[in-house]
C-alpha atoms as a PDB file:
ATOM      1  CA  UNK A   1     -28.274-184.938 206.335  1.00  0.00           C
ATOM      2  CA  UNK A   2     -25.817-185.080 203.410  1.00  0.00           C
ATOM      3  CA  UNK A   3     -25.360-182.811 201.086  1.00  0.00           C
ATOM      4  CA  UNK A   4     -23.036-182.398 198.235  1.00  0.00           C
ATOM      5  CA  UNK A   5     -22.716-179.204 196.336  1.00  0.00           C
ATOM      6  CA  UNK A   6     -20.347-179.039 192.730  1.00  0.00           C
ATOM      7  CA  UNK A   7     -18.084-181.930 193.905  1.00  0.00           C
ATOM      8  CA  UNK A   8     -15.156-182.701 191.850  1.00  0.00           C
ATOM      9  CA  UNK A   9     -12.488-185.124 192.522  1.00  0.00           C
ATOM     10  CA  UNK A  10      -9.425-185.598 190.022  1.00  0.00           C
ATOM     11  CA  UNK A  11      -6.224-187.811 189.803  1.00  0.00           C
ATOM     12  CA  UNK A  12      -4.055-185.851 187.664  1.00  0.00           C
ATOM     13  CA  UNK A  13      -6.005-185.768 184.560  1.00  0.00           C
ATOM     14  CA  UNK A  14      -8.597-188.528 185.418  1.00  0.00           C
ATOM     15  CA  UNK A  15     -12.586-186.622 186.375  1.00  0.00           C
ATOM     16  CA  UNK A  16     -13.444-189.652 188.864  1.00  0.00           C
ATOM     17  CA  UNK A  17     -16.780-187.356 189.803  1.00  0.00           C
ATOM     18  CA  UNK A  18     -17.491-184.532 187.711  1.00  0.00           C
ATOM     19  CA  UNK A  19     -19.574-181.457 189.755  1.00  0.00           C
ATOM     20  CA  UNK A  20     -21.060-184.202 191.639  1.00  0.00           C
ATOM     21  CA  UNK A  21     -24.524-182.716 193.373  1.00  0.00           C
ATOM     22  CA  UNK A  22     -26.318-185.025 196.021  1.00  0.00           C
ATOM     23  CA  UNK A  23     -28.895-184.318 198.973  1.00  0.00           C
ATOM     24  CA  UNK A  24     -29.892-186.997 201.530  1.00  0.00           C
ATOM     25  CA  UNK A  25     -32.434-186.918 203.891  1.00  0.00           C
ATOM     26  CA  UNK A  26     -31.907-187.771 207.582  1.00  0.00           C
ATOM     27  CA  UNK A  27     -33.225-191.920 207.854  1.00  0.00           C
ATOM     28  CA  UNK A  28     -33.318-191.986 204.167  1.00  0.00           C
ATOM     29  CA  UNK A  29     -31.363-194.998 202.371  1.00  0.00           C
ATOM     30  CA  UNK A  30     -29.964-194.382 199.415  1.00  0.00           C
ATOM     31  CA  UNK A  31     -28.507-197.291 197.251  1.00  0.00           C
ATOM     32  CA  UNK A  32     -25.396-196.105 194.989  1.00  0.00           C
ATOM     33  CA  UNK A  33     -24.968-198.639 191.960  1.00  0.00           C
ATOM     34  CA  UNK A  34     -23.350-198.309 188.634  1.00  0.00           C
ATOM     35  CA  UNK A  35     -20.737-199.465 186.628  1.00  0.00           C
ATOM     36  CA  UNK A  36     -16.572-199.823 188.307  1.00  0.00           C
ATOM     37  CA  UNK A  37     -15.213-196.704 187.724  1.00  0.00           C
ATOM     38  CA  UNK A  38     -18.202-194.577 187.905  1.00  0.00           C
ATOM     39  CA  UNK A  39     -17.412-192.827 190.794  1.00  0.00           C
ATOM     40  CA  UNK A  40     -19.373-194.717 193.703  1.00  0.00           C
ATOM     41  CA  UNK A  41     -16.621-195.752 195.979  1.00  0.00           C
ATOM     42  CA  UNK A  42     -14.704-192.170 195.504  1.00  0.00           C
ATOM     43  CA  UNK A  43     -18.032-190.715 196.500  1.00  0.00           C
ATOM     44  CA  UNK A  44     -17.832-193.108 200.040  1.00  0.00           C
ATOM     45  CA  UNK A  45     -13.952-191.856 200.277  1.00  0.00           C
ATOM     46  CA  UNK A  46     -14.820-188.205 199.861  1.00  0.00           C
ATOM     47  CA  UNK A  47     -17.662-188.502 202.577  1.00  0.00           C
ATOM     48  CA  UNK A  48     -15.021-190.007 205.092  1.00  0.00           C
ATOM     49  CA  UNK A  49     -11.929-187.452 204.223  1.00  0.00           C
ATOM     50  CA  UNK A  50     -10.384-190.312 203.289  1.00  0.00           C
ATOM     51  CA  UNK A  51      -9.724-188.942 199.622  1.00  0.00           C
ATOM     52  CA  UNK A  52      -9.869-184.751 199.626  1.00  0.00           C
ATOM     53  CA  UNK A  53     -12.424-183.188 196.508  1.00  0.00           C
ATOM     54  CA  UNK A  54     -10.865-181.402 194.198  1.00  0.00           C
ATOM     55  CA  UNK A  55     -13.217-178.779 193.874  1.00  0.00           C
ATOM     56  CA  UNK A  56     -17.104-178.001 195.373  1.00  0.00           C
ATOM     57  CA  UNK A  57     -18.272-178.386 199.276  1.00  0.00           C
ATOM     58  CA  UNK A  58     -19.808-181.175 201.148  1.00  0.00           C
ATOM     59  CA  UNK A  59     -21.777-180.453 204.339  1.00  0.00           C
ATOM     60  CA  UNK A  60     -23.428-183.347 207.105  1.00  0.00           C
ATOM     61  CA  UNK A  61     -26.021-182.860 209.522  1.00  0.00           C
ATOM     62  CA  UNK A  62     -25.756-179.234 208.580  1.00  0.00           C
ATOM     63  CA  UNK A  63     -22.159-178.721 209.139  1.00  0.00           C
ATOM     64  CA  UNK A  64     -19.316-177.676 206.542  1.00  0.00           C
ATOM     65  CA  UNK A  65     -17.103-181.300 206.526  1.00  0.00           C
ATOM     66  CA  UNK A  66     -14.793-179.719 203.643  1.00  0.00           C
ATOM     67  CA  UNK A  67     -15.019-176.193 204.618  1.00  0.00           C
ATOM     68  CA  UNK A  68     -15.073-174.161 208.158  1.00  0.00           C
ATOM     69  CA  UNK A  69     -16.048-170.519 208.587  1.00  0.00           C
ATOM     70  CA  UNK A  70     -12.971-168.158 209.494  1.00  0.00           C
ATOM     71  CA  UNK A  71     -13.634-164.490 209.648  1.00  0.00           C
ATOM     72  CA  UNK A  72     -16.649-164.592 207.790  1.00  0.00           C
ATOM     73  CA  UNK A  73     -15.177-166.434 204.691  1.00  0.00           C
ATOM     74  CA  UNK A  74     -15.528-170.226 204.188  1.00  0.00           C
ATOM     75  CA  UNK A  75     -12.061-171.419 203.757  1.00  0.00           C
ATOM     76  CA  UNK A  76     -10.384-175.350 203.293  1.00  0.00           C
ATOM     77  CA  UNK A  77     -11.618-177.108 206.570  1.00  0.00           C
ATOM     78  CA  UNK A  78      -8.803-178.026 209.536  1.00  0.00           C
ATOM     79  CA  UNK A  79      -8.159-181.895 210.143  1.00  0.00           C
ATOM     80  CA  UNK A  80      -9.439-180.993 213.912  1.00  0.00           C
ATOM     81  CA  UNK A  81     -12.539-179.781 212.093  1.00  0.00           C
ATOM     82  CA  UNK A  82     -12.747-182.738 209.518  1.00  0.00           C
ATOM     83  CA  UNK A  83     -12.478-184.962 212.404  1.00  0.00           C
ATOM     84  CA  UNK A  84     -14.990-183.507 214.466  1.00  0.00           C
ATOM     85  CA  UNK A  85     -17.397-183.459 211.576  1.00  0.00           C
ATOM     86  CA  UNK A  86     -16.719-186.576 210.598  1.00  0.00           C
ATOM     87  CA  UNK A  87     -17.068-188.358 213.442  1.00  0.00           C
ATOM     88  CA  UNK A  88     -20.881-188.433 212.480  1.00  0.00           C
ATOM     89  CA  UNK A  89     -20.261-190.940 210.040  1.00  0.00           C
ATOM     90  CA  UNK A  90     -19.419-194.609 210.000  1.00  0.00           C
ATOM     91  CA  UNK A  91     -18.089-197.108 207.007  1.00  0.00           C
ATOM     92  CA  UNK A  92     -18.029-200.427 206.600  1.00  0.00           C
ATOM     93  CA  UNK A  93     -15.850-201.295 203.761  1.00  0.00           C
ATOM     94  CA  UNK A  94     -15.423-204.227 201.511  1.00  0.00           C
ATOM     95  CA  UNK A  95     -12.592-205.951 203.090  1.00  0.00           C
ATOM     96  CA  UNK A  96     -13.491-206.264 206.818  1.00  0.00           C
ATOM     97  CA  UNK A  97     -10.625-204.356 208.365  1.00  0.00           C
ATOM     98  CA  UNK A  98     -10.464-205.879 211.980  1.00  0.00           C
ATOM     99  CA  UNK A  99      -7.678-206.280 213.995  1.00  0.00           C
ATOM    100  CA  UNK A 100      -6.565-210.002 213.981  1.00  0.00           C
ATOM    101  CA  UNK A 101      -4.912-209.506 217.343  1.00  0.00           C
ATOM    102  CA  UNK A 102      -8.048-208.987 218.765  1.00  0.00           C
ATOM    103  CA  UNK A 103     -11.165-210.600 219.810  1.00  0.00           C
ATOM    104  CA  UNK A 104     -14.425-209.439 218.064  1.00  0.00           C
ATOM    105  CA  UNK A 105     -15.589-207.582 221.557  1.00  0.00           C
ATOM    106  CA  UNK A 106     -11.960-205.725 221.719  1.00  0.00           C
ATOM    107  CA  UNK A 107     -12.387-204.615 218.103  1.00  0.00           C
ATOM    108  CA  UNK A 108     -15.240-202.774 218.838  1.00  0.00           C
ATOM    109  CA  UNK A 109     -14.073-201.444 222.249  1.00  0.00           C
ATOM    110  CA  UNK A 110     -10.764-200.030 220.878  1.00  0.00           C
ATOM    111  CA  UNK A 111     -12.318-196.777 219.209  1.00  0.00           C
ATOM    112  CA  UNK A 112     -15.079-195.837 222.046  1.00  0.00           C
ATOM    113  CA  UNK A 113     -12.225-195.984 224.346  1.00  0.00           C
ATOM    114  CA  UNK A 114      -9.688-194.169 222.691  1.00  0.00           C
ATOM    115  CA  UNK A 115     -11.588-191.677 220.827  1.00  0.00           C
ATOM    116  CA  UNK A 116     -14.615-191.130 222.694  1.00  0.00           C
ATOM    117  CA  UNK A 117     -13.294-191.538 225.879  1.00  0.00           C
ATOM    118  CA  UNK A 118     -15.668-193.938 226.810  1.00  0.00           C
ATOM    119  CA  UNK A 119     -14.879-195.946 230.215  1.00  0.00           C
ATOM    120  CA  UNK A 120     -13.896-199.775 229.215  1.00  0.00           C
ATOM    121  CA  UNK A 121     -17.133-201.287 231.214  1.00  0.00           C
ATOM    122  CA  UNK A 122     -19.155-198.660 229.265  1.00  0.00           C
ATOM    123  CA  UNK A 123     -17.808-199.383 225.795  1.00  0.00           C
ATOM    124  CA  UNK A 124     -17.865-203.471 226.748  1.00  0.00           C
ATOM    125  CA  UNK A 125     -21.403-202.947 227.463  1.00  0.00           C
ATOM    126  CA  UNK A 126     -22.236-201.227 224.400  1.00  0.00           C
ATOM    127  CA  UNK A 127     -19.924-203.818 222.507  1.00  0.00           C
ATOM    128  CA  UNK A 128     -22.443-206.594 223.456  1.00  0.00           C
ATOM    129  CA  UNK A 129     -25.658-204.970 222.590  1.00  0.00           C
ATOM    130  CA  UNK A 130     -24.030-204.106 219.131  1.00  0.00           C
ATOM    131  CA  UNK A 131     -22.865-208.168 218.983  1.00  0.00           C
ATOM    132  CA  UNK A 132     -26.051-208.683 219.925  1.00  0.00           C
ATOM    133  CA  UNK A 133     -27.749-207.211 217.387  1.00  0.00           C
ATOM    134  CA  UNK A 134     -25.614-208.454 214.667  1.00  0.00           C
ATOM    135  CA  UNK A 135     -26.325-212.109 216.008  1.00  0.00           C
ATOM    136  CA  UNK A 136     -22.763-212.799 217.452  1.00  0.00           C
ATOM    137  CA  UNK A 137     -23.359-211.991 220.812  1.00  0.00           C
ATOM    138  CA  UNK A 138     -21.491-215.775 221.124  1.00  0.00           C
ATOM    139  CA  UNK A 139     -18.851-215.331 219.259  1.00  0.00           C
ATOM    140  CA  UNK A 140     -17.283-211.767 221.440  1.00  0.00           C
ATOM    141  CA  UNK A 141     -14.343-213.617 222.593  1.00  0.00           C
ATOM    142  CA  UNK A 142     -12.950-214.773 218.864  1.00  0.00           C
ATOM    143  CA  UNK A 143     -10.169-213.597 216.806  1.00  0.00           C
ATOM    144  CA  UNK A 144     -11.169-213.027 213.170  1.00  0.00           C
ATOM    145  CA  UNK A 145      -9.564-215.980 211.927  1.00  0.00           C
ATOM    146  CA  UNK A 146     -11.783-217.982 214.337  1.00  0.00           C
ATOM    147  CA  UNK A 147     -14.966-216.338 212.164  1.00  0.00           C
ATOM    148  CA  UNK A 148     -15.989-216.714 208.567  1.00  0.00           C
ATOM    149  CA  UNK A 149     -16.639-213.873 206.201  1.00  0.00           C
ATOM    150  CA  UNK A 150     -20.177-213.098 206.990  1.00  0.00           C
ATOM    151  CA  UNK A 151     -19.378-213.100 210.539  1.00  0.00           C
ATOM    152  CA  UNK A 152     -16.075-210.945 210.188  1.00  0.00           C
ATOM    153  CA  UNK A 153     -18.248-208.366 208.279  1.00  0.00           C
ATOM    154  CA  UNK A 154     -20.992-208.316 210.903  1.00  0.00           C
ATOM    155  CA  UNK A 155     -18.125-207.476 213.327  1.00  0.00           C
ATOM    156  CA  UNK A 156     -17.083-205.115 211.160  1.00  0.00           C
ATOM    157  CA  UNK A 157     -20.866-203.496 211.354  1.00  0.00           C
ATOM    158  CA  UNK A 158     -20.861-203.234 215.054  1.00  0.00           C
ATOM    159  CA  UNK A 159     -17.764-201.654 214.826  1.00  0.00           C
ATOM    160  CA  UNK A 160     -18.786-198.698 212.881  1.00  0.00           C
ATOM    161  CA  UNK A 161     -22.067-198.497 215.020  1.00  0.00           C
ATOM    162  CA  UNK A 162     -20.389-198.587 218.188  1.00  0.00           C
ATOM    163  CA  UNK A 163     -19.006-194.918 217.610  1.00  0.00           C
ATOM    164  CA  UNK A 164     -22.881-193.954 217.244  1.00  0.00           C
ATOM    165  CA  UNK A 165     -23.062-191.917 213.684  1.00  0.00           C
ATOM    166  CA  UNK A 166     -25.702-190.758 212.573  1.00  0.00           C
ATOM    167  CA  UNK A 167     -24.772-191.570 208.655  1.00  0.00           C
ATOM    168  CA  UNK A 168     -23.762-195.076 207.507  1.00  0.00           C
ATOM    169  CA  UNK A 169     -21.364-195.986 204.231  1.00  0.00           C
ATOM    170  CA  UNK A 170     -21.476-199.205 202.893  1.00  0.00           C
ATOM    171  CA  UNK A 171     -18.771-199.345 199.969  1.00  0.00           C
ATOM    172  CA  UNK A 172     -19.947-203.332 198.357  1.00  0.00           C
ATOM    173  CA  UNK A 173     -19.731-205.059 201.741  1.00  0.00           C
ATOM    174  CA  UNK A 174     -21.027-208.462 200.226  1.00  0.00           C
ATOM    175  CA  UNK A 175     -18.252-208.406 197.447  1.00  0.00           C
ATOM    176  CA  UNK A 176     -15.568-210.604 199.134  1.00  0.00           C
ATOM    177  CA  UNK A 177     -18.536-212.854 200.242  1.00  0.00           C
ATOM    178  CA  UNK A 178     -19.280-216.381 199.268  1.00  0.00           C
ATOM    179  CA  UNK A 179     -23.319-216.185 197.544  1.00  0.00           C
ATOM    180  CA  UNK A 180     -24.503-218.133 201.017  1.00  0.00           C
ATOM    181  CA  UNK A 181     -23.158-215.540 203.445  1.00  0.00           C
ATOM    182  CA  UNK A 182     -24.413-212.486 201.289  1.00  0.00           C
ATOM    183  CA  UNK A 183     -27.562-212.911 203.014  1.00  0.00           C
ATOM    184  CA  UNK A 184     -26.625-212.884 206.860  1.00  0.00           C
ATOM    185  CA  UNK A 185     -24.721-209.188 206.472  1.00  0.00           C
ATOM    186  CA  UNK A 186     -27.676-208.086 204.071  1.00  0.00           C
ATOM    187  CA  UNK A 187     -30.028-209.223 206.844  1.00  0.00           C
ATOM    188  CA  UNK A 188     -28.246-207.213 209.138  1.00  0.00           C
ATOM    189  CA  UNK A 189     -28.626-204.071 207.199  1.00  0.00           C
ATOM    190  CA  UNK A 190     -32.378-204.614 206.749  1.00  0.00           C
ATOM    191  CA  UNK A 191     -32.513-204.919 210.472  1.00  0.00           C
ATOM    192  CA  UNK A 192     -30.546-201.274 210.913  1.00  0.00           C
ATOM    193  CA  UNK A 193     -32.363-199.851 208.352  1.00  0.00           C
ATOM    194  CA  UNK A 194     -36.072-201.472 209.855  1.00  0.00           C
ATOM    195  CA  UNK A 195     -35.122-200.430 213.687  1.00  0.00           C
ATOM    196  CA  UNK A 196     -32.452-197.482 213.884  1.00  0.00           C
ATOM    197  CA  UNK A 197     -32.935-193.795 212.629  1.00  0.00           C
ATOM    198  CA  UNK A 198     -29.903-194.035 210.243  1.00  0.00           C
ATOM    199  CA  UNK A 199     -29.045-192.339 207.070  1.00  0.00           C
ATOM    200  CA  UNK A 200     -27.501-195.132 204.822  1.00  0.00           C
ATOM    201  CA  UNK A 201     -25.543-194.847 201.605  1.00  0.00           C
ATOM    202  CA  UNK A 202     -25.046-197.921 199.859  1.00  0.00           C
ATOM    203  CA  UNK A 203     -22.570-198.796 197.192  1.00  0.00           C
ATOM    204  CA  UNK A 204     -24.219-202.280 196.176  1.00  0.00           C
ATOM    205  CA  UNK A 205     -24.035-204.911 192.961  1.00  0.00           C
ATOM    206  CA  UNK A 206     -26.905-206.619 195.078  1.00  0.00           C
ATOM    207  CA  UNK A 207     -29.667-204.633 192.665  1.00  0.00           C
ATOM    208  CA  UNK A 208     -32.592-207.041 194.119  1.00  0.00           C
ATOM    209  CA  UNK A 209     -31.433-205.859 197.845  1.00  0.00           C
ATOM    210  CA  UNK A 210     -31.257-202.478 196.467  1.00  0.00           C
ATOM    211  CA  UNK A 211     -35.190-202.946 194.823  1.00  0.00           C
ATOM    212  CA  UNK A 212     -36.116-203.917 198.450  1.00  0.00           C
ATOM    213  CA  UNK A 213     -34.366-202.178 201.160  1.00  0.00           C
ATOM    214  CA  UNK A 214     -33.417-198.461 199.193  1.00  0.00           C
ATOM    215  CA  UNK A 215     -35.781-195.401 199.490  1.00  0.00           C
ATOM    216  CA  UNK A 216     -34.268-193.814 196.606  1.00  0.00           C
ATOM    217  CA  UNK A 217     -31.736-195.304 193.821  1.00  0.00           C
ATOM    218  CA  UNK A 218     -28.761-193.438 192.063  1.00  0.00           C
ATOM    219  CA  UNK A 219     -27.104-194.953 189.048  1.00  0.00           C
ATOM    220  CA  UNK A 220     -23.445-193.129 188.562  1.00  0.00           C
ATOM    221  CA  UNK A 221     -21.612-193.045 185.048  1.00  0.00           C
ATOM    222  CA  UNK A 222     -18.798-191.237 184.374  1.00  0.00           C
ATOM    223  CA  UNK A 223     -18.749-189.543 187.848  1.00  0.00           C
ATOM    224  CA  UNK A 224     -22.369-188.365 187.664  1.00  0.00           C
ATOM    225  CA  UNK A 225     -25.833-189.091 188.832  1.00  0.00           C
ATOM    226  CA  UNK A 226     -27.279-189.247 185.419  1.00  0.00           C
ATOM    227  CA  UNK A 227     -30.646-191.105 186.965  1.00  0.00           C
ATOM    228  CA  UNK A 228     -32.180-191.932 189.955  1.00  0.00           C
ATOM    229  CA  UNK A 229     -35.953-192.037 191.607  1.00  0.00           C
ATOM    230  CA  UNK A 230     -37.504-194.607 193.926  1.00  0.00           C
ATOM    231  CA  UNK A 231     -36.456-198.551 193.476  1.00  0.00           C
ATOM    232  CA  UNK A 232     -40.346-199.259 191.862  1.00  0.00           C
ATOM    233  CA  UNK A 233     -39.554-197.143 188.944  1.00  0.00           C
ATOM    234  CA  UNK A 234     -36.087-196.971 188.496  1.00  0.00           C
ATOM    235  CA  UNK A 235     -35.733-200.866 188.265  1.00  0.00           C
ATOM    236  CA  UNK A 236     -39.457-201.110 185.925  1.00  0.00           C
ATOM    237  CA  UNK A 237     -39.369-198.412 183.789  1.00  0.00           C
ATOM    238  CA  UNK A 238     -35.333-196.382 183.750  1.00  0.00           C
ATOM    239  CA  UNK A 239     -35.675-193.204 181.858  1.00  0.00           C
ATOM    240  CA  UNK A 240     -31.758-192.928 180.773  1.00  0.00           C
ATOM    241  CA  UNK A 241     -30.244-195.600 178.126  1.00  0.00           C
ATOM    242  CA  UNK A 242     -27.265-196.049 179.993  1.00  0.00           C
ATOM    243  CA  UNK A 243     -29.505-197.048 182.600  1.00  0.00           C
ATOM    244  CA  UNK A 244     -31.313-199.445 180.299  1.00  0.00           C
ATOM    245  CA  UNK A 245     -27.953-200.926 179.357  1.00  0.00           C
ATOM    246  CA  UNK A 246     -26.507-201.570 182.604  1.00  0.00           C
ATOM    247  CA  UNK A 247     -29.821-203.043 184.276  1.00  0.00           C
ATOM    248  CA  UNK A 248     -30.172-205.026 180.985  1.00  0.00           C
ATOM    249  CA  UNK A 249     -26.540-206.519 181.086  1.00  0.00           C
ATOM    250  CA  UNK A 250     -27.321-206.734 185.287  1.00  0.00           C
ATOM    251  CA  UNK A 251     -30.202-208.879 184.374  1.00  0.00           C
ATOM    252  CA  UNK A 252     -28.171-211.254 181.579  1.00  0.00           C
ATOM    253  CA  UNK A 253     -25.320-211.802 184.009  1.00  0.00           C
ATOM    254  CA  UNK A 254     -27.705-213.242 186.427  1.00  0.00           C
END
C-alpha cells in the first residue's frame, strides 16, 4: 500500500532520512517510534507532499505519488498528480488543526464539499456517522473552544476519515494531551484499527499502545530504519543497541 524506495530528504546540509526504504501492507499498522530528530515526522510530511524528498520515489496503492509517467520516462510528479494521489491518504497531526469558526460537524463537512464535491446533506450525513464513531455524535454543533483536547483530536479524526483514504498518518496525536485524555483518542484508534480496513502509520511515544495495537514496529535513528519486527519481539528481545538504549531509557523515564 506504501512503499518507499531510496528516500532522501535534506535541509541544506542536514540528512533528516538517509535512502529511507519502507513497504506497508494494505490494513497493516505500523507504529513509527524513535528518538526527536530521527526522521519520523519528516517521513509523515513526505507521505502527504507536505515536505518534497530530496532524492528516491514513493508510490501508494500502486501509484507513483512523487513521480508520473510521461513518454515512457518517470519524471518529478505534477501538483494535479500529487493531489490526486494523495488524496488516498489522511493525517491527523499533533496539534488538532480545526477551524475555530466552526462547529465540529462543519469542520468535517468543509473538505467533502469542496473537494469531493459531495452534496451538503450527503457530507452532513457522513459527518454524523464519523461523530458517531468517535463518540461525539453530541457534541456536532460545538466550536473547538467549547471541547477539550481529547475531544478536539477526535474531531480532528473524523475529519481525516471523512475524505475516505485508504492510508492513515498519525504524527504523536496524544502529545499535546493531558495523561487522562491519552486514552479516549487511543481508544479511538483501536476502534479504526479493530473495525475499518485501514493502513495506519503511527508516529507514537505511547510504546505500550504501540506493544498492543501495531502489527509491525520500526525504530528510526539518524533517518533510518535500523530495526523493526513484530511488537512481541521487538519490545522483549531488540536485536540493535540503539534499540536497547532507547527502550531502556523509555522504560527509566516511566
Amino acid at each position: 500500500m506504501v512503499r518507499l524506495i531510496d528516500v532522501t530528504k535534506r535541509y541544506g546540509t542536514l540528512t533528516v532520512l538517509d535512502e529511507l526504504n519502507l513497504e506497508v501492507k494494505k490494513a497493516e499498522k505500523v507504529a513509527i517510534i524513535g528518538p526527536s530528530g530521527s526522521g519520523k515526522s519528516t517521513l509523515l510530511r513526505v507521505l502527504m507532499t507536505l515536505d518534497s524528498v530530496t532524492d528516491g520515489r514513493i508510490e501508494v496503492d500502486g501509484e507513483y505519488l512523487t513521480h508520473m509517467e510521461s513518454r515512457g520516462k518517470l519524471v518529478p510528479a505534477s501538483l494535479r498528480h500529487q493531489r490526486r494521489v494523495r488524496s488516498k491518504i489522511g493525517m491527523v497531526f499533533q496539534s488538532f488543526n480545526l477551524f475555530p469558526h466552526m462547529t465540529a460537524l462543519q469542520n468535517i463537512i468543509e473538505a467533502p464539499q469542496r473537494v469531493l464535491g459531495m452534496s451538503k446533506s450527503a457530507a452532513k450525513d457522513r459527518a454524523m456517522e464519523l461523530l458517531s464513531l468517535v463518540g461525539l455524535s453530541n457534541k456536532c454543533d460545538h466550536y473547538p473552544s467549547q471541547l477539550s483536547g481529547g475531544q478536539q483530536q477526535r474531531v480532528a479524526i473524523a475529519r481525516a476519515l471523512a475524505m475516505r483514504p485508504k492510508i492513515m498518518l498519525f504524527d504523536e496525536v496524544t502529545s499535546a494531551l493531558d495523561p487522562e485524555l491519552c486514552g479516549e483518542v487511543l481508544n479511538v484508534i483501536r476502534k479504526l484499527g479493530e473495525e475499518h480496513d485501514l493502513t495506519m502509520l503511527m508516529v507514537t511515544h505511547q510504546m505500550g499502545f504501540a506493544k498492543e495495537f501495531a502489527d509491525r514496529v520500526c525504530f528510526f535513528s539518524n533517518g533510518k530504519i535500523i530495526e523493526e519486527g513484530p511488537p512481541e519481539t521487538f519490545f522483549s528481545a531488540p536485536k540493535h543497541e540503539r534499540t536497547q538504549r532507547f527502550l531502556s531509557a523509555v522504560r527509566e523515564a516511566s
